[in-house]
N, C-alpha and C. Protein backbone atom coordinates (compact mmCIF):
# COMPACT_ATOMS: atom_id res chain seq x y z
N UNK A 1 0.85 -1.19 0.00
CA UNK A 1 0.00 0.00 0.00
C UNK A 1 0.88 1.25 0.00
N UNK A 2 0.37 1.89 -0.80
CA UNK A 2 1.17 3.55 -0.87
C UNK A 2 1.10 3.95 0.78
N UNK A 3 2.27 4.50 0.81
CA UNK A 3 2.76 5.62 2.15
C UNK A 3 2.22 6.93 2.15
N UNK A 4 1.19 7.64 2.19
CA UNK A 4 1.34 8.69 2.33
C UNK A 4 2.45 9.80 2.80
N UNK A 5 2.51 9.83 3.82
CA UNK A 5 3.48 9.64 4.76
C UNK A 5 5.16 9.85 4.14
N UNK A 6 5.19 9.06 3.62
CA UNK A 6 6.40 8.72 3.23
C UNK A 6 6.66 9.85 1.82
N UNK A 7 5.53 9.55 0.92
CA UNK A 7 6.07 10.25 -0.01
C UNK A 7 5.91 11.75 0.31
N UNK A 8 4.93 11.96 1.17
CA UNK A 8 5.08 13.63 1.28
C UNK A 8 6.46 14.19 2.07
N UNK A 9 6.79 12.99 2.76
CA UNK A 9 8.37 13.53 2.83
C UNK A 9 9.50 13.62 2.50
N UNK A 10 9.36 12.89 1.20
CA UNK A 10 10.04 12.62 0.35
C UNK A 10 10.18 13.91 -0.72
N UNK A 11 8.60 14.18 -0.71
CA UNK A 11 8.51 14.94 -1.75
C UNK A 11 8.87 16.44 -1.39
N UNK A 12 8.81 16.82 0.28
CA UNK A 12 8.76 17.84 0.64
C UNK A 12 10.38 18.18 0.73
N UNK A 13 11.79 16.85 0.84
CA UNK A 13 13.06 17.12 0.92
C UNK A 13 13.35 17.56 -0.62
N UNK A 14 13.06 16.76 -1.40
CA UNK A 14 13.30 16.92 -3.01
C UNK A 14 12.71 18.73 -3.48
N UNK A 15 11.65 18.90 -3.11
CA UNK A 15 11.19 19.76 -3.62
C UNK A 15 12.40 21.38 -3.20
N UNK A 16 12.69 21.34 -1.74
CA UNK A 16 13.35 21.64 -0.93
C UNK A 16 14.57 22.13 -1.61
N UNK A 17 15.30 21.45 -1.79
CA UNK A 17 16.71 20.71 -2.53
C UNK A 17 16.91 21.91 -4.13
N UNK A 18 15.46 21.77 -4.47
CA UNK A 18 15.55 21.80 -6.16
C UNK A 18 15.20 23.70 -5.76
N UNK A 19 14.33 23.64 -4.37
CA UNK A 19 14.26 25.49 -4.34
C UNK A 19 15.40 26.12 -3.95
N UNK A 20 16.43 25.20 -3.50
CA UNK A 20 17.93 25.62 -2.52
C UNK A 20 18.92 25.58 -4.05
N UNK A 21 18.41 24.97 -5.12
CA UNK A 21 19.74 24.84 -6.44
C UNK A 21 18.64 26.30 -6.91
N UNK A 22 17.54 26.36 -7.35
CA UNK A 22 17.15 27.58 -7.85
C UNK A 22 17.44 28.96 -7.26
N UNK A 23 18.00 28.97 -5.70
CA UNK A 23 18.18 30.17 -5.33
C UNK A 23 19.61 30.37 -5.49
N UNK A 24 20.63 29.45 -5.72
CA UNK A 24 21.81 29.30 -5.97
C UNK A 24 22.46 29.74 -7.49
N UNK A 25 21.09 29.74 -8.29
CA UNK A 25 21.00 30.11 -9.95
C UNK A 25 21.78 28.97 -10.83
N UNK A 26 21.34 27.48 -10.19
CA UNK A 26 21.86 26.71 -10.57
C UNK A 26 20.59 26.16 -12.09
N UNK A 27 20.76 25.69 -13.20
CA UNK A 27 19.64 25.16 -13.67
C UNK A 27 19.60 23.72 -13.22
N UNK A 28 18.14 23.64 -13.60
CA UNK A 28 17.30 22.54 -13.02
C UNK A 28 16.79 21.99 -13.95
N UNK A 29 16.56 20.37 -13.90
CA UNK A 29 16.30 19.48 -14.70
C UNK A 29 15.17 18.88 -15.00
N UNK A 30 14.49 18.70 -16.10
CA UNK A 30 12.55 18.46 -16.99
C UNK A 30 12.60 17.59 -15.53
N UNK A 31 13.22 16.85 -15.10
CA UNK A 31 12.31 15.29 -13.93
C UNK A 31 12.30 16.39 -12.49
N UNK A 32 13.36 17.75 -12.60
CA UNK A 32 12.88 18.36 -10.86
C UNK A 32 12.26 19.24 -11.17
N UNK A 33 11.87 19.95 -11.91
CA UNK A 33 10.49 20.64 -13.08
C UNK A 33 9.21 19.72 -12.23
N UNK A 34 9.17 19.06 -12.85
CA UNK A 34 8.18 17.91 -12.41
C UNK A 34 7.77 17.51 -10.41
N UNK A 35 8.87 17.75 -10.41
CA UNK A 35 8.99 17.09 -8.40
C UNK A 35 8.24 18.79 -7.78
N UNK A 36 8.80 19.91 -8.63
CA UNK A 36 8.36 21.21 -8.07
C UNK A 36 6.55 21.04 -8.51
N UNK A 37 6.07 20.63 -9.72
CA UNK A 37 4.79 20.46 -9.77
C UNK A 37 3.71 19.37 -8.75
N UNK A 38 4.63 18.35 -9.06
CA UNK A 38 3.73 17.36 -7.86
C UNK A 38 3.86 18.46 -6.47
N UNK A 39 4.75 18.98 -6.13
CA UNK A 39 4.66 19.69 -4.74
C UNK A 39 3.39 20.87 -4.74
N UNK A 40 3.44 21.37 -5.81
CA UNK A 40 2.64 22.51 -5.99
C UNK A 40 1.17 21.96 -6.22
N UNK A 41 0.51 20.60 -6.76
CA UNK A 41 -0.02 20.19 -6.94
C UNK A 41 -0.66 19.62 -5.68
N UNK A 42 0.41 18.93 -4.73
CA UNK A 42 -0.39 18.13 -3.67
C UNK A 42 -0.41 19.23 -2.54
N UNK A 43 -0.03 20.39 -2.59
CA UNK A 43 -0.21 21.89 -1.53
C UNK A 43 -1.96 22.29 -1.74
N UNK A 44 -1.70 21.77 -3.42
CA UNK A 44 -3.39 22.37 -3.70
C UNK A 44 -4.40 21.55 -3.12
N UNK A 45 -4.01 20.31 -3.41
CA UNK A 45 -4.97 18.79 -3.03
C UNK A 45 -5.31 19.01 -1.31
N UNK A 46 -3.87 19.53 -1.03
CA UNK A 46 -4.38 19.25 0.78
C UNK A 46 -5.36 20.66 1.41
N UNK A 47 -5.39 21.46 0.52
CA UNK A 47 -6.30 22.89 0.73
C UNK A 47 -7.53 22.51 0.63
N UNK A 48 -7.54 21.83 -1.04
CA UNK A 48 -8.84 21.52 -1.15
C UNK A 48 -9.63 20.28 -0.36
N UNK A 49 -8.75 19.73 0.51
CA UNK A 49 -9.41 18.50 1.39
C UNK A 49 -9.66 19.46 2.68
N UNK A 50 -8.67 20.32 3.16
CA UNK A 50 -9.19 20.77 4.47
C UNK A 50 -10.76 21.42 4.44
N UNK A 51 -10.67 22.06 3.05
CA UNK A 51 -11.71 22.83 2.84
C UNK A 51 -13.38 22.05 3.06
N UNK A 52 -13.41 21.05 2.17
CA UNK A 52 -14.24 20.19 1.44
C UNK A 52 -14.79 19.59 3.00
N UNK A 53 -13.46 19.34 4.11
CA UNK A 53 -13.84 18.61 5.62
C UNK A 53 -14.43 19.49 5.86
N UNK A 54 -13.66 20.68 6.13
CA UNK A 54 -14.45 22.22 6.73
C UNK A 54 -16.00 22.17 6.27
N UNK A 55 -16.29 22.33 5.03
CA UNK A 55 -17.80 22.05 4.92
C UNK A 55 -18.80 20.96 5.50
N UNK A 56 -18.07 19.92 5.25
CA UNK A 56 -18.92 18.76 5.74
C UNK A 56 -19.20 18.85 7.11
N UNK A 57 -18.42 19.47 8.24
CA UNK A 57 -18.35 19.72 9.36
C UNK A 57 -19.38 20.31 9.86
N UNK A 58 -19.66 21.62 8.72
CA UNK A 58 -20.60 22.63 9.01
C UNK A 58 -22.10 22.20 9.10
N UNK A 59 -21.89 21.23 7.93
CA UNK A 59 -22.75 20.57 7.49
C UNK A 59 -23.51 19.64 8.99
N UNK A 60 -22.51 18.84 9.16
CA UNK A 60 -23.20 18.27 10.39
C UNK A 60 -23.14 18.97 11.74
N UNK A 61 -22.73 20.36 12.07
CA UNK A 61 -23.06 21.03 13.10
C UNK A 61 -24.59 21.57 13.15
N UNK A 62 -24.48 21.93 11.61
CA UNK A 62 -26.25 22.43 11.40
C UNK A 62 -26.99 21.14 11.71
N UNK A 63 -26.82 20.06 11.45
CA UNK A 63 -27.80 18.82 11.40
C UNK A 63 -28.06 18.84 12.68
N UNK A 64 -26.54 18.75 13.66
CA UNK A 64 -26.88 18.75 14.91
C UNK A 64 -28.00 19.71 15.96
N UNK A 65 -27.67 21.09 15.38
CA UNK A 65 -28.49 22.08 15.85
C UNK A 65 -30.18 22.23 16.04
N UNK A 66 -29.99 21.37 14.67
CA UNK A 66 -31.72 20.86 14.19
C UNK A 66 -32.47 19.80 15.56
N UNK A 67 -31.39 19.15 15.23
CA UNK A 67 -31.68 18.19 16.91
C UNK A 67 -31.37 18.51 18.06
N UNK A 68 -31.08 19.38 18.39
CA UNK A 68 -31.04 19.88 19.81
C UNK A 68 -32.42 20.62 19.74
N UNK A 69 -33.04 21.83 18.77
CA UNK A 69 -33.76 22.65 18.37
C UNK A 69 -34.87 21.59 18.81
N UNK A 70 -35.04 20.28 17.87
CA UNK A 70 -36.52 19.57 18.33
C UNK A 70 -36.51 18.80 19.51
N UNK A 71 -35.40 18.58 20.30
CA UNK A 71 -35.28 17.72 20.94
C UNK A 71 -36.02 19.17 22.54
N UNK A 72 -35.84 20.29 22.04
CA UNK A 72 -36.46 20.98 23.21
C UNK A 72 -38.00 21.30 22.70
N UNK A 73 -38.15 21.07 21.97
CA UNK A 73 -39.34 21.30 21.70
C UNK A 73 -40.21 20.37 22.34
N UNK A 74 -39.85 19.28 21.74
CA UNK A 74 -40.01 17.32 22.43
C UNK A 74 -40.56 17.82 24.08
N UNK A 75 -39.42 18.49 24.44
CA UNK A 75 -39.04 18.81 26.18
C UNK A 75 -40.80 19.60 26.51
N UNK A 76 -40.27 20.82 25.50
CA UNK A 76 -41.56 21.88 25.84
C UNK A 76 -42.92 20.96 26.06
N UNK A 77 -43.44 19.98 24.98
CA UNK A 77 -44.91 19.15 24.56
C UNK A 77 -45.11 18.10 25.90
N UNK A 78 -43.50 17.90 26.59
CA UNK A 78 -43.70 17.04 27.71
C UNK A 78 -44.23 17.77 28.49
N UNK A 79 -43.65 19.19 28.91
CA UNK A 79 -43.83 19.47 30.20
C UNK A 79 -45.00 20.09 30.01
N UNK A 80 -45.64 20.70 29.05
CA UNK A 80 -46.87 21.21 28.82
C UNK A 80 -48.08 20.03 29.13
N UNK A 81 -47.79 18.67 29.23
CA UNK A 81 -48.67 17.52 28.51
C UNK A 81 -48.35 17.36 30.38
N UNK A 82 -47.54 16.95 30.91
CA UNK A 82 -47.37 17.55 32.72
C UNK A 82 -48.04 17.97 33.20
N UNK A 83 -48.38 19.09 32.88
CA UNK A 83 -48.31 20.49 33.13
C UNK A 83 -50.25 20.36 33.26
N UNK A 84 -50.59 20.07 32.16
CA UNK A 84 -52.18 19.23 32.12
C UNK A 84 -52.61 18.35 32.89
N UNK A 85 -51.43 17.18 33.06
CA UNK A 85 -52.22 16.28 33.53
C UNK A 85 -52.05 16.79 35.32
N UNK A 86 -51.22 18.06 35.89
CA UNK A 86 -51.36 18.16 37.15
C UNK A 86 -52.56 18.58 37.44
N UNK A 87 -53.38 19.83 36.43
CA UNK A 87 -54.12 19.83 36.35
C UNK A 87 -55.76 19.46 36.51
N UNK A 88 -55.49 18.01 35.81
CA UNK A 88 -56.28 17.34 35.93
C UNK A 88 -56.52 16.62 37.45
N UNK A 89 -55.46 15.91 37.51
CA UNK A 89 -55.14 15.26 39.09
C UNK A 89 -55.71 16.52 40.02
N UNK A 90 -55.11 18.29 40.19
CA UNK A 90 -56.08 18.97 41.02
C UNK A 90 -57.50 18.81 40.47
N UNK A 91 -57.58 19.27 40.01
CA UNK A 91 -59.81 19.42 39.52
C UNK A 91 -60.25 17.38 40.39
N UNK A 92 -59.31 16.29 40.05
CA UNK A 92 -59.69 15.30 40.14
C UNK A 92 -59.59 15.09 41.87
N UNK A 93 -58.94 15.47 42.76
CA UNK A 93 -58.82 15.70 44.24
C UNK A 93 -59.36 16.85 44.47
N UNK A 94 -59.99 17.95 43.84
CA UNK A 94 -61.48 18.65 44.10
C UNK A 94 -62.44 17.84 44.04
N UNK A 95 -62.26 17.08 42.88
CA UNK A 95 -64.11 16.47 42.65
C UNK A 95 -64.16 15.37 43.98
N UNK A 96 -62.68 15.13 44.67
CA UNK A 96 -62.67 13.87 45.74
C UNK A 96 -63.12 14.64 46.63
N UNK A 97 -62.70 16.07 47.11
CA UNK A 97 -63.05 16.64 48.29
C UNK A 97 -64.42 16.90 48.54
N UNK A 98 -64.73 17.23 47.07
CA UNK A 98 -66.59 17.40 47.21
C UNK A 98 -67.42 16.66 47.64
N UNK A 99 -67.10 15.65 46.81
CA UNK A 99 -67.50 13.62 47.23
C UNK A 99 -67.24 13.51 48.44
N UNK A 100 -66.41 14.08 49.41
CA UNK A 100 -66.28 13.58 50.99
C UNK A 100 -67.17 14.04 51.25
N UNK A 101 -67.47 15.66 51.14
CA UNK A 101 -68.63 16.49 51.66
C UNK A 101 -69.56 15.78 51.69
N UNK A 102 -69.79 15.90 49.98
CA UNK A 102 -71.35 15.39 50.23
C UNK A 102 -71.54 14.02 51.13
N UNK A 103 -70.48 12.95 51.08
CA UNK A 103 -70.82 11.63 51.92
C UNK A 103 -71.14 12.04 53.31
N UNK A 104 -70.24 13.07 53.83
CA UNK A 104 -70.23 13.24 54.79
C UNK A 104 -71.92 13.55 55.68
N UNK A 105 -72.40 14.87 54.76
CA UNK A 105 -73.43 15.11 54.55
C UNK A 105 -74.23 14.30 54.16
N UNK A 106 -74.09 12.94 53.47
CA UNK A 106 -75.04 12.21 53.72
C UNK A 106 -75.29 10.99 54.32
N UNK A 107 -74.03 10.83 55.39
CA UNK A 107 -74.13 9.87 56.33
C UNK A 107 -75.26 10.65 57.72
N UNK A 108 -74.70 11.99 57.93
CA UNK A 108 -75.83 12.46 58.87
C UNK A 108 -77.38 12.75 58.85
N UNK A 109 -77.82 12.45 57.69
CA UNK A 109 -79.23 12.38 57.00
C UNK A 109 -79.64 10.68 56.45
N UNK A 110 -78.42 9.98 56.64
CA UNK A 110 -78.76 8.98 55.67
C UNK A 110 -80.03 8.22 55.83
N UNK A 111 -81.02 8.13 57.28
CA UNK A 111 -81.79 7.65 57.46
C UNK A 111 -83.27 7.94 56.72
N UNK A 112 -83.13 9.25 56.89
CA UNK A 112 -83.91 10.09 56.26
C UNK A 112 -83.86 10.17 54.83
N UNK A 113 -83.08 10.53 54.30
CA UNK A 113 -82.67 10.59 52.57
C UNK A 113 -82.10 9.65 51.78
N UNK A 114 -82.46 8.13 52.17
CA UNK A 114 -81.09 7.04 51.76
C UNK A 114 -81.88 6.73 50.55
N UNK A 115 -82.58 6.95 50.10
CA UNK A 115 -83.65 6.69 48.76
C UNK A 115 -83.23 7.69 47.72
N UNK A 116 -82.94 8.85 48.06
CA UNK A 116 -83.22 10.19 47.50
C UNK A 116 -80.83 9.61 47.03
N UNK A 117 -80.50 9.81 48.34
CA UNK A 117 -78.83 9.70 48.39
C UNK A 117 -78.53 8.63 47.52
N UNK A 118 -79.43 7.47 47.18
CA UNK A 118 -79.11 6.02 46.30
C UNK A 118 -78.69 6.88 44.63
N UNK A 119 -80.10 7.64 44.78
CA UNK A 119 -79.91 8.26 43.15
C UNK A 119 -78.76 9.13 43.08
N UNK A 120 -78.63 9.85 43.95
CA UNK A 120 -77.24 10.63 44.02
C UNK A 120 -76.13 9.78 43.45
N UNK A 121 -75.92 9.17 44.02
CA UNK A 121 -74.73 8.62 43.87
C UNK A 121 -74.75 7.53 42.70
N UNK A 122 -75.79 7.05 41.70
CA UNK A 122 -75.71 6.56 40.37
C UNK A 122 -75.29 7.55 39.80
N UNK A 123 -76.15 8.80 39.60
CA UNK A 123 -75.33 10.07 39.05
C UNK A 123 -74.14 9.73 39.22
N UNK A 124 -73.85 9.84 40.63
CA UNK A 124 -72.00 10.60 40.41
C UNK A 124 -71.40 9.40 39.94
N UNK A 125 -71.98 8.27 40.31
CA UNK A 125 -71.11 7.11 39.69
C UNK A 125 -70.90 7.12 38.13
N UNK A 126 -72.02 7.46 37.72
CA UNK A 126 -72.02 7.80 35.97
C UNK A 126 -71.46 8.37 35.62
N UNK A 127 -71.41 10.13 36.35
CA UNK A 127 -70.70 10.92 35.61
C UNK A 127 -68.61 10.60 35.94
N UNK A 128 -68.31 10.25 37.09
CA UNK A 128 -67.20 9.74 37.66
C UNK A 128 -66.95 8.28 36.26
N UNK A 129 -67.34 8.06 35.84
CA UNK A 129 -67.37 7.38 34.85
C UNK A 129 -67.16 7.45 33.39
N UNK A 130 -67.74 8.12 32.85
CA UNK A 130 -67.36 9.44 32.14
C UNK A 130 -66.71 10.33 32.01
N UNK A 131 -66.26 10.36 33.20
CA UNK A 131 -64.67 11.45 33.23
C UNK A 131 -63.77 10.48 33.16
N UNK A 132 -63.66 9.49 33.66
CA UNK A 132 -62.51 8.79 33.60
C UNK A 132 -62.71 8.04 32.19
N UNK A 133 -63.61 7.89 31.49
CA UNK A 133 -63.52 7.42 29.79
C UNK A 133 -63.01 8.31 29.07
N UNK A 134 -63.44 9.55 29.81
CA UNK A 134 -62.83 10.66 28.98
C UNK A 134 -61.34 11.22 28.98
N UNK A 135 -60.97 10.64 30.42
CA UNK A 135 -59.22 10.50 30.65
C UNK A 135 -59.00 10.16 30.32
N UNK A 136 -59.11 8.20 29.58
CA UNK A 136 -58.77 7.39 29.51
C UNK A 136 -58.62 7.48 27.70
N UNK A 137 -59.25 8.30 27.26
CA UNK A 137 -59.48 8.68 25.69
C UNK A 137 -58.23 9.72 25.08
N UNK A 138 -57.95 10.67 26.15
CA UNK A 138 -57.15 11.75 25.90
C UNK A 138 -55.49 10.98 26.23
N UNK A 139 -55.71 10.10 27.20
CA UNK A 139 -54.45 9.31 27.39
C UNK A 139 -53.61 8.74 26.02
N UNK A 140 -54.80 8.05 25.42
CA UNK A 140 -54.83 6.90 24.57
C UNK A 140 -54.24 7.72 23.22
N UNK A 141 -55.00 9.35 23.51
CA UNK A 141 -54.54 10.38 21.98
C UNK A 141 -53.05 10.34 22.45
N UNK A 142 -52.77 10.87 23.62
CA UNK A 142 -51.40 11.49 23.86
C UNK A 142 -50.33 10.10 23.45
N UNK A 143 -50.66 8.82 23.85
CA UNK A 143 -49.77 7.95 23.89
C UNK A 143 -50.04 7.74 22.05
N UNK A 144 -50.83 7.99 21.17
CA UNK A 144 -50.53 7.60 20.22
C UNK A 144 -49.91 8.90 19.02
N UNK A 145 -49.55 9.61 19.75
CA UNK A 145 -49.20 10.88 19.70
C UNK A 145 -47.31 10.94 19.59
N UNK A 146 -47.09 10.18 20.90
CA UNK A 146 -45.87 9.91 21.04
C UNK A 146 -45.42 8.86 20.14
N UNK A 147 -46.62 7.77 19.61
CA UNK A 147 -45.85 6.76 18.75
C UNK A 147 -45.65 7.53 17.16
N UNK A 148 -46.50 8.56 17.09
CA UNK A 148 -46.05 9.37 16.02
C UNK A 148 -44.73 9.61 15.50
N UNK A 149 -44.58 10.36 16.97
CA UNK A 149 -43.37 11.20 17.47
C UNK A 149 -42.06 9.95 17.16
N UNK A 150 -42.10 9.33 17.64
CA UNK A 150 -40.98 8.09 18.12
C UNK A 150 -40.85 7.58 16.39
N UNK A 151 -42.27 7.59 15.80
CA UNK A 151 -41.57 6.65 14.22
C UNK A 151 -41.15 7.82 13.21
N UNK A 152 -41.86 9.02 13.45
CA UNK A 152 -41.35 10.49 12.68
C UNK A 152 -39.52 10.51 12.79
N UNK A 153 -39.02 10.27 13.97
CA UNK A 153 -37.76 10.32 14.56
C UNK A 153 -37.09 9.11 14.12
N UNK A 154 -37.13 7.97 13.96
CA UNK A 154 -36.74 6.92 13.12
C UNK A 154 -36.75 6.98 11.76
N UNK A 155 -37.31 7.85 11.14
CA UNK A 155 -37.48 7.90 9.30
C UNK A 155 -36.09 9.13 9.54
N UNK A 156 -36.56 10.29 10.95
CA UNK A 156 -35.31 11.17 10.60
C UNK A 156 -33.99 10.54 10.41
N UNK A 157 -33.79 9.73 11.49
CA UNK A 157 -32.99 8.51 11.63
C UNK A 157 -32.19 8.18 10.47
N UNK A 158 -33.08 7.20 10.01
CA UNK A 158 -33.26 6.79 8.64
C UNK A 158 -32.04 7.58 7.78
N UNK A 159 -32.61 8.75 7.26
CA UNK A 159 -32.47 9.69 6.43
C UNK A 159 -31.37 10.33 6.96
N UNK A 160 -30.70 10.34 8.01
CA UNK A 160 -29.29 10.96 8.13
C UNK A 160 -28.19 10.07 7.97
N UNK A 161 -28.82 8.08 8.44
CA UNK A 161 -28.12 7.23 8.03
C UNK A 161 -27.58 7.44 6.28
N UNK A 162 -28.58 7.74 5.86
CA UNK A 162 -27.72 7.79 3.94
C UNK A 162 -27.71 9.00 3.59
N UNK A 163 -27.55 10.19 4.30
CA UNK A 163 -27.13 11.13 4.13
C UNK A 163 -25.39 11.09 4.71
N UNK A 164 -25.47 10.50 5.87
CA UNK A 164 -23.96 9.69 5.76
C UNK A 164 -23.43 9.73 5.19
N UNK A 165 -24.18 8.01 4.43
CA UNK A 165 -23.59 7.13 3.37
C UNK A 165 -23.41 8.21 2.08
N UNK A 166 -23.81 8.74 1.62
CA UNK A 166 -23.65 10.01 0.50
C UNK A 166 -22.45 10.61 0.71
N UNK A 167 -22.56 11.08 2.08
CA UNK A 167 -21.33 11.90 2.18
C UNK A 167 -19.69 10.78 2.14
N UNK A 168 -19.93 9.94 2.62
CA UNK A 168 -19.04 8.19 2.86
C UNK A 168 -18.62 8.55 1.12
N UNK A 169 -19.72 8.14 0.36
CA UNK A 169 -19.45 7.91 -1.51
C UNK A 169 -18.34 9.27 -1.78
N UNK A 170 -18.80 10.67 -1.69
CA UNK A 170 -18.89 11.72 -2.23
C UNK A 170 -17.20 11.75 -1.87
N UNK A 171 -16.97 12.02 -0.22
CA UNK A 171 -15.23 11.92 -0.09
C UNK A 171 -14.54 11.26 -0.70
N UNK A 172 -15.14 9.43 -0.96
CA UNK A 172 -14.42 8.01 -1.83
C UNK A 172 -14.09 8.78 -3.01
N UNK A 173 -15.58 9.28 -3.93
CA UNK A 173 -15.26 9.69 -5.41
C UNK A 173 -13.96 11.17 -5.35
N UNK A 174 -13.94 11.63 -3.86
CA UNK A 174 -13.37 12.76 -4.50
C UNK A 174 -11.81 12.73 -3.65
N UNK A 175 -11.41 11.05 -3.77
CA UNK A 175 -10.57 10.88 -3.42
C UNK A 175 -9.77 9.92 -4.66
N UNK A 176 -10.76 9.58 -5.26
CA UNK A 176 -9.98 8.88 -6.20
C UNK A 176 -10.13 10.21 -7.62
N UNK A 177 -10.86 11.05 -7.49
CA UNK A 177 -10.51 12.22 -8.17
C UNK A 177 -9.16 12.87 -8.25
N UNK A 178 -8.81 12.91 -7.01
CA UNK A 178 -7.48 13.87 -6.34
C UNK A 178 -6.24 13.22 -7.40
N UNK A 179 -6.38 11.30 -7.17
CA UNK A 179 -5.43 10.74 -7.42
C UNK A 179 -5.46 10.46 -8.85
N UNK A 180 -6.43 10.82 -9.91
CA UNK A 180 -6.25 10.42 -11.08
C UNK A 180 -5.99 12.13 -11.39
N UNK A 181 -6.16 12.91 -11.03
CA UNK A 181 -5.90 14.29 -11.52
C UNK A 181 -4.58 14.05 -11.08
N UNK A 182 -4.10 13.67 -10.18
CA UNK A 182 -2.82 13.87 -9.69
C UNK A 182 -1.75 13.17 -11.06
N UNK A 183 -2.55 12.25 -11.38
CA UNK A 183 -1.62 11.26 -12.36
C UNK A 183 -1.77 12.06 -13.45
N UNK A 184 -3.22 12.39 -13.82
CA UNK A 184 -3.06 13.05 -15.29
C UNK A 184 -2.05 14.05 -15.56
N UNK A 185 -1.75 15.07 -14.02
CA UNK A 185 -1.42 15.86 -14.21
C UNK A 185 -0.03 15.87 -14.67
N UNK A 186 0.69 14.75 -13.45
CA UNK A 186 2.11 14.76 -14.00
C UNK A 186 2.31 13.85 -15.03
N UNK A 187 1.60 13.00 -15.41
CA UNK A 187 1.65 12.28 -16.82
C UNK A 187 2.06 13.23 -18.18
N UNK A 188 0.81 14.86 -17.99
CA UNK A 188 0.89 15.63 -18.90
C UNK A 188 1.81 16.59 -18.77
N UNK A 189 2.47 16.76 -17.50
CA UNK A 189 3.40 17.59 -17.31
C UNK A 189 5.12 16.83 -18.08
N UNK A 190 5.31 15.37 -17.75
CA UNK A 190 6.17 15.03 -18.10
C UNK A 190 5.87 14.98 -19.81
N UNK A 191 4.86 14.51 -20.76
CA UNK A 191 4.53 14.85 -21.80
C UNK A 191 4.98 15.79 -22.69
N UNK A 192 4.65 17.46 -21.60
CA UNK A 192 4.41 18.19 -22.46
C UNK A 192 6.40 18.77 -22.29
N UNK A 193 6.96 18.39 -21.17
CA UNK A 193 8.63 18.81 -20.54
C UNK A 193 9.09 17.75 -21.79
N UNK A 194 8.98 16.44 -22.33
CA UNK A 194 9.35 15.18 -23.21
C UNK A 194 9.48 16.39 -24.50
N UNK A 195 8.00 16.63 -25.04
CA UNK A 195 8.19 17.54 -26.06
C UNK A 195 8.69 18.64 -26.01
N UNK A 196 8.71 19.62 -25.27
CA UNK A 196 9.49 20.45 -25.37
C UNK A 196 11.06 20.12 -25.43
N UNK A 197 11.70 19.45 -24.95
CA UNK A 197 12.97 18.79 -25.07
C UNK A 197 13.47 18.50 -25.98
């Protein structure tokens, strides 16, 4: 396997060498012609990779931002959906405190009113019945609310997985770009140094 590594230090002594004979006003030869281009060439390659990361970076800081952004929102619908059901629980330990009253009130009559107190309390049993179908309905929205929520967030999922993978392809292709430009280049550089010669 190629060295990276290796040849950029290779390439960085040579190149070096051939700028230390040019400041000397020595001439220089079509093959260190060539070693000064690959240098000038892979200075460009490594700009244009920092750059190309630099974007992608940005790229997924914004993605991230997006998800912090809904993930408080998420927060806000909880504590609001809280925030209701304490709500509810008070009004629901009012409607208990009332219910003591009235028992209370109708244990000291009960002899007297236990006919009249029977119907009372089908009412409240009905309507106590009815509220809690009606809890039990708004529960059932909220929890299918969240399964919304939970499979909406899995397609997002989804969709950043091959937004990835895109970005995975896009670096591959523009890595084997680098290296066939790299070849064309000094292929055509030695070419065009051959003919001129």
């Amino acid at each position: 396997m190629f060295n990276n590594g290796f040849f950029d230090d290779w390439l960085d002594k040579k190149s070096n060498e051939i700028i230390e004979k040019i400041g000397d006003g020595k001439e220089i030869k079509s093959e260190e012609m060539i070693i000064l281009l690959l240098k000038a060439q892979t200075n460009h390659f490594h700009h244009l990779d920092a750059e190309i990361r630099g974007e992608i970076n940005e790229v997924k800081d914004n993605i991230n931002s997006k998800f912090e952004i809904t993930d408080q929102k998420i927060l806000l619908l909880r504590e609001e959906i809280d925030k209701r059901c304490e709500e509810s629980d008070k009004k629901l330990q009012l409607l208990r405190e009332e219910m003591d009253k009235r028992f209370e009130e109708s244990d000291k009559k009960l002899q007297l009113l236990k006919e009249d107190m029977d119907k009372r309390f089908e009412e409240s049993d009905k309507k106590l019945q009815l509220f809690k179908e009606d809890m039990d309905k708004r529960f059932e929205e909220v929890d299918r609310r969240f399964e919304q929520v939970d499979k909406r967030f899995e397609q997002v999922d989804k969709r950043f997985e091959q937004v990835d993978k895109r970005f995975d392809d896009m670096l591959k292709r523009l890595d084997r770009f680098m290296f066939w430009s790299l070849g064309l280049v000094s292929a055509s550089t030695f070419l065009i140094i051959k003919f001129l010669s």
